[in-house]
PDB file of N, CA and C in Angstrom:
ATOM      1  N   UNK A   1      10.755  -1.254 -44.854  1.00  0.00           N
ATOM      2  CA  UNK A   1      10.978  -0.186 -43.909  1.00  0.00           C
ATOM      3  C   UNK A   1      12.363  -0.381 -43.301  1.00  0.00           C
ATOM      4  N   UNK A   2      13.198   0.905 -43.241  1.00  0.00           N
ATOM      5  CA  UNK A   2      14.592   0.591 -42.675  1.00  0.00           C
ATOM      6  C   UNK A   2      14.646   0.170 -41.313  1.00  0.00           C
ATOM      7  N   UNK A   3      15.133  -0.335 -40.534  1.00  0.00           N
ATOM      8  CA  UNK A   3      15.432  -0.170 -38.964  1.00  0.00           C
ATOM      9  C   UNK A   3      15.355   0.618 -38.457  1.00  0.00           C
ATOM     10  N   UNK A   4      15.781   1.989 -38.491  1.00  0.00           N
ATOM     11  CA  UNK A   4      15.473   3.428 -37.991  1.00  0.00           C
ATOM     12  C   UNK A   4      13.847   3.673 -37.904  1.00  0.00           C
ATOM     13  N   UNK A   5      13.774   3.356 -39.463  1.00  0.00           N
ATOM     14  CA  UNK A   5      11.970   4.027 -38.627  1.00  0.00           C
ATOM     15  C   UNK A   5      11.070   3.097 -38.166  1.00  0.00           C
ATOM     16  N   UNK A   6      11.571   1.988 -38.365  1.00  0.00           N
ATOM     17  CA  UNK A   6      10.687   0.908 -37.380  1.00  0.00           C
ATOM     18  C   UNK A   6      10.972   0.996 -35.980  1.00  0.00           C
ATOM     19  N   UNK A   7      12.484   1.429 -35.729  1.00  0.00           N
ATOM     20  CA  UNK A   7      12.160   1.563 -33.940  1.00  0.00           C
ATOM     21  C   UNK A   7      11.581   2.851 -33.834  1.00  0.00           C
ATOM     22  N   UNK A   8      11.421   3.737 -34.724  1.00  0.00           N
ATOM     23  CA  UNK A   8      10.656   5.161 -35.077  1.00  0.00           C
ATOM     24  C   UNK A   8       9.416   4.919 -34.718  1.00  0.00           C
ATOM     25  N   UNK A   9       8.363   3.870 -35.562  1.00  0.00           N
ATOM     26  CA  UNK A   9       6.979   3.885 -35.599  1.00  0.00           C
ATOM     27  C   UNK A   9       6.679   2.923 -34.191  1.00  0.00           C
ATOM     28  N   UNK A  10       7.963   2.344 -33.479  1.00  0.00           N
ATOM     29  CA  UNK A  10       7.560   1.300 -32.659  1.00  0.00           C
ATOM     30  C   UNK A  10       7.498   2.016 -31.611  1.00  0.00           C
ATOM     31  N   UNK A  11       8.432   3.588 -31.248  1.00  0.00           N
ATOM     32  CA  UNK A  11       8.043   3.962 -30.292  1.00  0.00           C
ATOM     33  C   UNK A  11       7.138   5.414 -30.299  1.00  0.00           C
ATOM     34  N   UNK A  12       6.572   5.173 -31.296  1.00  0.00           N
ATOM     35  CA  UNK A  12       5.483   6.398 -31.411  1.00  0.00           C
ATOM     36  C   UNK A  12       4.551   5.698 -30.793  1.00  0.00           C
ATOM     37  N   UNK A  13       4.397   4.351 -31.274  1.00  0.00           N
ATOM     38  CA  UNK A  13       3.348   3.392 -30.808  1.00  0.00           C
ATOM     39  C   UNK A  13       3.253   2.692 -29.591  1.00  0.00           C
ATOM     40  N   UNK A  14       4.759   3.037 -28.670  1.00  0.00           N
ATOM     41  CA  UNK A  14       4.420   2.609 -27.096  1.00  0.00           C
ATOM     42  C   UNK A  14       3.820   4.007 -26.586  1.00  0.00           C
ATOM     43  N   UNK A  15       4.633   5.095 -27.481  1.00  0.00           N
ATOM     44  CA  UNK A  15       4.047   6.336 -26.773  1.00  0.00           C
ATOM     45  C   UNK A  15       2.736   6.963 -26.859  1.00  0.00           C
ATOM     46  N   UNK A  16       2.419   6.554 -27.570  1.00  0.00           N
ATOM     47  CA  UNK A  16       0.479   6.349 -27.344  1.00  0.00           C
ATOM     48  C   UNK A  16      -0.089   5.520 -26.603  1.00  0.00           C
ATOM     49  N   UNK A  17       0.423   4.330 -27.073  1.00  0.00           N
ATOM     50  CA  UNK A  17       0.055   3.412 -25.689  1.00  0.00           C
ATOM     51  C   UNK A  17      -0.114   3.610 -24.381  1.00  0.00           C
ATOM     52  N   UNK A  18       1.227   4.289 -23.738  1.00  0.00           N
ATOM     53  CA  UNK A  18       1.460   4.984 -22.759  1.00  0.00           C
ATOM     54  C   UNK A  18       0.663   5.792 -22.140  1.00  0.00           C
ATOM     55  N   UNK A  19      -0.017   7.173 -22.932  1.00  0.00           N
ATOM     56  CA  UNK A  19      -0.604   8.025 -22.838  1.00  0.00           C
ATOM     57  C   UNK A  19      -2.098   7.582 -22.318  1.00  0.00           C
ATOM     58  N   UNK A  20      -2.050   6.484 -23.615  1.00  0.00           N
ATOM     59  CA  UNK A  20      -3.593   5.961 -23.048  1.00  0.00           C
ATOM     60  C   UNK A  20      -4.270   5.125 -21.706  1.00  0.00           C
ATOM     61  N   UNK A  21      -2.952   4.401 -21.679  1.00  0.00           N
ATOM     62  CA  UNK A  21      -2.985   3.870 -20.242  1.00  0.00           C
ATOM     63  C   UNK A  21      -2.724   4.323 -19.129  1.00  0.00           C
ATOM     64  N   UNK A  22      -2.063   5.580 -19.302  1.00  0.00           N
ATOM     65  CA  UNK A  22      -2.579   6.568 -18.289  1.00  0.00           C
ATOM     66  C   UNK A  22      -3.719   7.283 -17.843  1.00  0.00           C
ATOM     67  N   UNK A  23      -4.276   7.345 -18.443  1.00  0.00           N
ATOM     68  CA  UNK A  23      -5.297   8.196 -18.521  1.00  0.00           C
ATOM     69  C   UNK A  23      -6.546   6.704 -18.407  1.00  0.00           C
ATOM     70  N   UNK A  24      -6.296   6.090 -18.912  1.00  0.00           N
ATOM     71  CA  UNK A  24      -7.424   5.019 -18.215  1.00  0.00           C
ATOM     72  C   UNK A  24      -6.866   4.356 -16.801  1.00  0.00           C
ATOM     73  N   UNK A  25      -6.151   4.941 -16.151  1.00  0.00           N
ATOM     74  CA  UNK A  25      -5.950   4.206 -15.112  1.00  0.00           C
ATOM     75  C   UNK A  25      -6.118   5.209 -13.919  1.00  0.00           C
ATOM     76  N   UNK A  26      -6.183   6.886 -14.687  1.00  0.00           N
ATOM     77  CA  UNK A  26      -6.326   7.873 -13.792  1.00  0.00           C
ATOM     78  C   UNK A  26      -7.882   7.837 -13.795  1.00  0.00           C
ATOM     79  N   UNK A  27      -8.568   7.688 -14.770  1.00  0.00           N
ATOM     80  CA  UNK A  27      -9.807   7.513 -15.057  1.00  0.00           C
ATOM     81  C   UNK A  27     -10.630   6.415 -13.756  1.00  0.00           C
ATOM     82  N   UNK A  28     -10.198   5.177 -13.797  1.00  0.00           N
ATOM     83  CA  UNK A  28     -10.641   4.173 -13.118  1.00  0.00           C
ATOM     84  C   UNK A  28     -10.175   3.781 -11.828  1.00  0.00           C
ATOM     85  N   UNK A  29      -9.051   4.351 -11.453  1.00  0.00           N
ATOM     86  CA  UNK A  29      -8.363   4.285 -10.218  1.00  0.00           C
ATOM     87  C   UNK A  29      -8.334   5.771  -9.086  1.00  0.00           C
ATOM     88  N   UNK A  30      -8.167   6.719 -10.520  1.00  0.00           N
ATOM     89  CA  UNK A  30      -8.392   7.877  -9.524  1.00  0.00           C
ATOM     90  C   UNK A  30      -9.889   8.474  -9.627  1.00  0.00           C
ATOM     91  N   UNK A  31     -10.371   8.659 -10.374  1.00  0.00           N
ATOM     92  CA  UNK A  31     -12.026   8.878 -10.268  1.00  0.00           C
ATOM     93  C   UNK A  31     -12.662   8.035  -9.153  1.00  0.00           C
ATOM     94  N   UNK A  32     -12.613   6.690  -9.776  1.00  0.00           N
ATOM     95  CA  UNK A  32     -13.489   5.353  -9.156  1.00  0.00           C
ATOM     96  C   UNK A  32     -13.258   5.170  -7.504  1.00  0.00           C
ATOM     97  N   UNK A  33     -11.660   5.308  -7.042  1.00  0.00           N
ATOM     98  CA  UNK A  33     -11.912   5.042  -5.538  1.00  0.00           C
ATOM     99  C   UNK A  33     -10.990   5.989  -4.950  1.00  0.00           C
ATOM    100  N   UNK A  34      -9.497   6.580  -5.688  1.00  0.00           N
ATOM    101  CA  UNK A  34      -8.966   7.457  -4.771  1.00  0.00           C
ATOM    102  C   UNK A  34      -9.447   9.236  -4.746  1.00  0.00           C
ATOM    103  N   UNK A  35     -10.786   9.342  -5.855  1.00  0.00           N
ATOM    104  CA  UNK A  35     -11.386  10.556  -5.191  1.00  0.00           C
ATOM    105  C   UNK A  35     -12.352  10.480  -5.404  1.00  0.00           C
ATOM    106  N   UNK A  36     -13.184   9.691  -4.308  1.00  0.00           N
ATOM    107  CA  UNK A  36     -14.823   9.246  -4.589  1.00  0.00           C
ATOM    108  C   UNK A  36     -15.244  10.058  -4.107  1.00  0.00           C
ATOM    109  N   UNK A  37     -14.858  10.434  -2.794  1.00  0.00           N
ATOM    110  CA  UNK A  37     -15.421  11.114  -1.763  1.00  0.00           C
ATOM    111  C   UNK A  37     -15.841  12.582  -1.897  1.00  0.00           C
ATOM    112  N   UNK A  38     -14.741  13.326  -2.863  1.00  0.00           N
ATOM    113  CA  UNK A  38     -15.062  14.625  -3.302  1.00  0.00           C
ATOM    114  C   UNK A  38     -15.879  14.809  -4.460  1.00  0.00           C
ATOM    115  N   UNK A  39     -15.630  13.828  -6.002  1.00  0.00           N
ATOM    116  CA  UNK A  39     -16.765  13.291  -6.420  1.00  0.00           C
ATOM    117  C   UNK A  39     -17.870  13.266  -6.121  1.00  0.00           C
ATOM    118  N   UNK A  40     -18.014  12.515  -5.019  1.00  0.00           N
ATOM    119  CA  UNK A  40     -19.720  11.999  -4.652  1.00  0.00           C
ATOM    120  C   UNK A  40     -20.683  13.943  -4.072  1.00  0.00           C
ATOM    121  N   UNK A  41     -19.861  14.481  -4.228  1.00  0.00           N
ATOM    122  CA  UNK A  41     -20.780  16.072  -3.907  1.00  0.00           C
ATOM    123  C   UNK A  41     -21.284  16.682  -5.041  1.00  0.00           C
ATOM    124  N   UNK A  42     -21.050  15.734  -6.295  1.00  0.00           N
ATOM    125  CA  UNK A  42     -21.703  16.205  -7.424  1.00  0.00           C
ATOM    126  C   UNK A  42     -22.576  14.336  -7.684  1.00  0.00           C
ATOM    127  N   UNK A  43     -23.666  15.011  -8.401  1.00  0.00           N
ATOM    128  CA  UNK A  43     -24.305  13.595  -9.078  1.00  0.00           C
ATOM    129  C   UNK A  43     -24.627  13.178 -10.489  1.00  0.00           C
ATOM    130  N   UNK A  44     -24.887  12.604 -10.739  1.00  0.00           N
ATOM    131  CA  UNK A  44     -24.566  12.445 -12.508  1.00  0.00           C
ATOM    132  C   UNK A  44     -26.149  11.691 -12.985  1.00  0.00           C
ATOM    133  N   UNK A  45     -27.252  11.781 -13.355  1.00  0.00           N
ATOM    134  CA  UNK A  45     -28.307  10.910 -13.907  1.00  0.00           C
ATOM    135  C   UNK A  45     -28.885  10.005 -12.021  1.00  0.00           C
ATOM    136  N   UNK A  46     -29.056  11.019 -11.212  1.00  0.00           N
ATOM    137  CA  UNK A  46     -28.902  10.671  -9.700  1.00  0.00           C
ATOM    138  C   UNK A  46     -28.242  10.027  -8.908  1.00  0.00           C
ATOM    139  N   UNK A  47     -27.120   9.830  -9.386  1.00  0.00           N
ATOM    140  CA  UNK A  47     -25.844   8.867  -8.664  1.00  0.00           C
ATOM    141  C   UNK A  47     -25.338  10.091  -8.055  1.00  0.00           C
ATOM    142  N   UNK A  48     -24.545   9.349  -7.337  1.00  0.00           N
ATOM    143  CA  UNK A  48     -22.987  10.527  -6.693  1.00  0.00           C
ATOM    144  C   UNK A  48     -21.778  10.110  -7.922  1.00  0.00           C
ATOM    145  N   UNK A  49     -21.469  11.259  -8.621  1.00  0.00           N
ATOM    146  CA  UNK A  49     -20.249  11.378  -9.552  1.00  0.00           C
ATOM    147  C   UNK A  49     -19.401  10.110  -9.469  1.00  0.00           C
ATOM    148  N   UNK A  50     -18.606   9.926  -8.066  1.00  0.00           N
ATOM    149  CA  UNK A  50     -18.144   9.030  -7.611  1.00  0.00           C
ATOM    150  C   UNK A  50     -18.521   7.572  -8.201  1.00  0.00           C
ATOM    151  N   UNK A  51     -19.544   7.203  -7.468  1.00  0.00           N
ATOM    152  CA  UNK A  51     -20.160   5.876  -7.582  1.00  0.00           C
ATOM    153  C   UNK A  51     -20.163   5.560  -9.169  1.00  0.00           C
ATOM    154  N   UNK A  52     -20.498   6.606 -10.211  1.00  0.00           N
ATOM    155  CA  UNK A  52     -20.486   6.329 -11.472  1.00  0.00           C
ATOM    156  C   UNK A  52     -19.449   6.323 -12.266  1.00  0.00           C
ATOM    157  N   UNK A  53     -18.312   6.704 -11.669  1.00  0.00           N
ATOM    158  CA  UNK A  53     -17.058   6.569 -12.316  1.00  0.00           C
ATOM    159  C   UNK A  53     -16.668   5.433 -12.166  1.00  0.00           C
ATOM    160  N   UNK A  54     -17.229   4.808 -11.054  1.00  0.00           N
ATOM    161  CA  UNK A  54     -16.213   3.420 -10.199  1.00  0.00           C
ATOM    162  C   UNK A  54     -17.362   2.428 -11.226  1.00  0.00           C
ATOM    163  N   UNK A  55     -18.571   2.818 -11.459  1.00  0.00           N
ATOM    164  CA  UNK A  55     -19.324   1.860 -12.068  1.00  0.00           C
ATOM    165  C   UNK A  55     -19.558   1.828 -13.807  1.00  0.00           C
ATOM    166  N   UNK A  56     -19.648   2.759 -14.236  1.00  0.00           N
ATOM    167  CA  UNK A  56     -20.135   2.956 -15.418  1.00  0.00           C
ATOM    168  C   UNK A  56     -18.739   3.608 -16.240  1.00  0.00           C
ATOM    169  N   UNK A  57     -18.370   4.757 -15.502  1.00  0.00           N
ATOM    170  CA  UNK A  57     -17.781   5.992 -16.422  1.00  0.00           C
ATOM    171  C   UNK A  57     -16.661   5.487 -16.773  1.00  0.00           C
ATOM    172  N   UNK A  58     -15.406   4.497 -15.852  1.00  0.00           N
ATOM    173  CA  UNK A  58     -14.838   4.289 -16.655  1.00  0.00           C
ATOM    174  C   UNK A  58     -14.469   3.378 -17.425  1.00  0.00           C
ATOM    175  N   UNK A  59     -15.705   2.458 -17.747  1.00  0.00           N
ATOM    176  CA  UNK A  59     -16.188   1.361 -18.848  1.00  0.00           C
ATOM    177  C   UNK A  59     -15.945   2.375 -20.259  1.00  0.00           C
ATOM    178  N   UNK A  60     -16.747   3.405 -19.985  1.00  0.00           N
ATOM    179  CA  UNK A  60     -17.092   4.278 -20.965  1.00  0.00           C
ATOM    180  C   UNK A  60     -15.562   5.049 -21.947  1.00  0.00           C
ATOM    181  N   UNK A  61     -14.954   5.382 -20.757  1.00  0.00           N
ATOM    182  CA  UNK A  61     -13.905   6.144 -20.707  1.00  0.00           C
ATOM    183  C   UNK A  61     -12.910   5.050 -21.898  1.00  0.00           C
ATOM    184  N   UNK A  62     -12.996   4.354 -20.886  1.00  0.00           N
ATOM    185  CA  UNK A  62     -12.028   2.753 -22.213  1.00  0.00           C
ATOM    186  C   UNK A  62     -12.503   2.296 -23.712  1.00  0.00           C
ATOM    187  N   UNK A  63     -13.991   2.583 -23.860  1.00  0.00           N
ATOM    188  CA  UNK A  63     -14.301   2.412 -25.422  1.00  0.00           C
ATOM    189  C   UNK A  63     -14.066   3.073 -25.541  1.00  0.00           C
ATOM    190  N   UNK A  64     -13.798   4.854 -25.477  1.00  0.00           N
ATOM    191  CA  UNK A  64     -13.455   5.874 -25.910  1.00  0.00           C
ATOM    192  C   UNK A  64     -12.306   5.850 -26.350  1.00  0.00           C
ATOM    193  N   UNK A  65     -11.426   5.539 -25.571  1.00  0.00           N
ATOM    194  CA  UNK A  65     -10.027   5.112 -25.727  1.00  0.00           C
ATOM    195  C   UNK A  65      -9.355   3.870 -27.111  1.00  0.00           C
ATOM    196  N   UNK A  66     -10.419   2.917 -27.016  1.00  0.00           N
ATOM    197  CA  UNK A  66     -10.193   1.887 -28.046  1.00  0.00           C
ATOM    198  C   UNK A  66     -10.344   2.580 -29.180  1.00  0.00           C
ATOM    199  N   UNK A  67     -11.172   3.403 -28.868  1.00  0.00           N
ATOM    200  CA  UNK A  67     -11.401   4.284 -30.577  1.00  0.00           C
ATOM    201  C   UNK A  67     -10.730   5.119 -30.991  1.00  0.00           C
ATOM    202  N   UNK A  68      -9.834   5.770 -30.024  1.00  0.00           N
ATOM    203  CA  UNK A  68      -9.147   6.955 -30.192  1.00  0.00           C
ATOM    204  C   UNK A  68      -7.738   6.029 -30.390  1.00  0.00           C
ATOM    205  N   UNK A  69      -7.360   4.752 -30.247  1.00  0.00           N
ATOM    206  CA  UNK A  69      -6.122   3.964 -30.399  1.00  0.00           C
ATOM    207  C   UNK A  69      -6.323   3.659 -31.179  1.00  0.00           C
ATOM    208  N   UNK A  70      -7.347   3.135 -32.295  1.00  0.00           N
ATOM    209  CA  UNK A  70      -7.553   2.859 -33.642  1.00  0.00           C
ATOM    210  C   UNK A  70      -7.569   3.956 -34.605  1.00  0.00           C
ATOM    211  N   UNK A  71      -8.312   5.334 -34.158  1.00  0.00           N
ATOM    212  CA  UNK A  71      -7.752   6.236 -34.959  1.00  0.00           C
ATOM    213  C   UNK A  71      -6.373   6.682 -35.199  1.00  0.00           C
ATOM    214  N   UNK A  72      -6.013   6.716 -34.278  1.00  0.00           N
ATOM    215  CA  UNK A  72      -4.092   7.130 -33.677  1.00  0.00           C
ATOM    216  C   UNK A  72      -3.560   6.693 -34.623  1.00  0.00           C
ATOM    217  N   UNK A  73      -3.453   4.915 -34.215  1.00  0.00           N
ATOM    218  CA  UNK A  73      -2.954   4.107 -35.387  1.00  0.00           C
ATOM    219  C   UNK A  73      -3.081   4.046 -36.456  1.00  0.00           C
ATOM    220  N   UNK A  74      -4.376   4.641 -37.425  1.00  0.00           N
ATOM    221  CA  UNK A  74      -4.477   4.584 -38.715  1.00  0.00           C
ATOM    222  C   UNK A  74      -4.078   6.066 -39.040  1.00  0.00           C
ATOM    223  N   UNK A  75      -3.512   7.105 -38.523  1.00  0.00           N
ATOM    224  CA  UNK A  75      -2.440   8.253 -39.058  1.00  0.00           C
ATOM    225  C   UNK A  75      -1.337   7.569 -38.908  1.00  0.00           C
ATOM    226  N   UNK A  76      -1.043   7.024 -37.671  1.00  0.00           N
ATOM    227  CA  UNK A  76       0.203   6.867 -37.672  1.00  0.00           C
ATOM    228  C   UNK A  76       0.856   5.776 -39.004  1.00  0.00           C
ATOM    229  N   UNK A  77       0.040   4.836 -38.747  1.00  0.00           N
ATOM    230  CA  UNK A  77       0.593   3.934 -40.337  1.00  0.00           C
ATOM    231  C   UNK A  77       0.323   4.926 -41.345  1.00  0.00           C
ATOM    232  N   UNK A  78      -0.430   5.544 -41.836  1.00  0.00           N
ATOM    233  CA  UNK A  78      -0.559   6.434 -42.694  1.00  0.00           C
ATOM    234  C   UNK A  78       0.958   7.321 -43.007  1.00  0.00           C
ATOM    235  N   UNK A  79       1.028   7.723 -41.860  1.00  0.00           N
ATOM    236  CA  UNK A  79       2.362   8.456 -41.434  1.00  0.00           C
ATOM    237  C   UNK A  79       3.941   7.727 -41.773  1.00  0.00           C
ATOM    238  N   UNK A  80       3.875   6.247 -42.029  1.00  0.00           N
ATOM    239  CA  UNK A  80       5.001   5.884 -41.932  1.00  0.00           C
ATOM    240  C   UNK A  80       5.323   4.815 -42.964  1.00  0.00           C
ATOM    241  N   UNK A  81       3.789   4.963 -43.745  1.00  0.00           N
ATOM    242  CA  UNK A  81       3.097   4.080 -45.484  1.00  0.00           C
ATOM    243  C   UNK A  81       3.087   2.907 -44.892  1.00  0.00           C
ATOM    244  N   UNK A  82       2.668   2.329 -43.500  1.00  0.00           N
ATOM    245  CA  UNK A  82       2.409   0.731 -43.523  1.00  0.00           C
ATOM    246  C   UNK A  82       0.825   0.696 -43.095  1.00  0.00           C
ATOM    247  N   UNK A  83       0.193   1.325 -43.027  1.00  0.00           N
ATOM    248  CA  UNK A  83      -1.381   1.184 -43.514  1.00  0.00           C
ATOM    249  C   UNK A  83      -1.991   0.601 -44.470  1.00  0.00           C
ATOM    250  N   UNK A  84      -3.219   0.097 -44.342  1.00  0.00           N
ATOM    251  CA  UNK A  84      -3.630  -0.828 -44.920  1.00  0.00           C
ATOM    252  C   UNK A  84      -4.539  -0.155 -46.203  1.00  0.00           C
ATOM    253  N   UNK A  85      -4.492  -0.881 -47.152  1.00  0.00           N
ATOM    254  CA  UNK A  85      -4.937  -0.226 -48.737  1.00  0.00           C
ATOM    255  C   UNK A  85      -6.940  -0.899 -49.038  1.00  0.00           C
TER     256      UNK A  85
END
């Protein structure tokens, strides 16, 4: 692979990264405690919304994520022929 597209595939691959760790941090930080309170006026399996984001949801939210970073990655190598045969 030339140099060009390795800093190519290297920053496709922070920029997913990126994406994802946003979104799990809006997930677990902003769900879980900086909007519990408006949250908690809905309930989920009898919790307050809230309480289950801070406890459960975004456990959930992050395997989701591991899976969706393993799919990512296997287009993206696909995408750039360093995938695995």
């Amino acid at each position: 692979m030339t140099p060009e597209k390795r800093a190519e595939y290297w920053g496709a691959n922070l920029r997913l990264l990126a994406i994802l760790l946003i979104i799990w941090f809006a997930v677990s930080f902003g769900a879980g405690i900086l909007l519990v309170e408006p949250l908690n006026a809905f309930s989920l399996g009898g919790y307050p919304l809230g309480f289950w984001f801070a406890q459960q949801g975004s456990i959930y939210v992050f395997v989701a994520l591991i899976f969706i970073y393993a799919a990512s990655m296997n287009k993206l190598d696909q995408k750039f022929d360093v995938g695995e045969e």
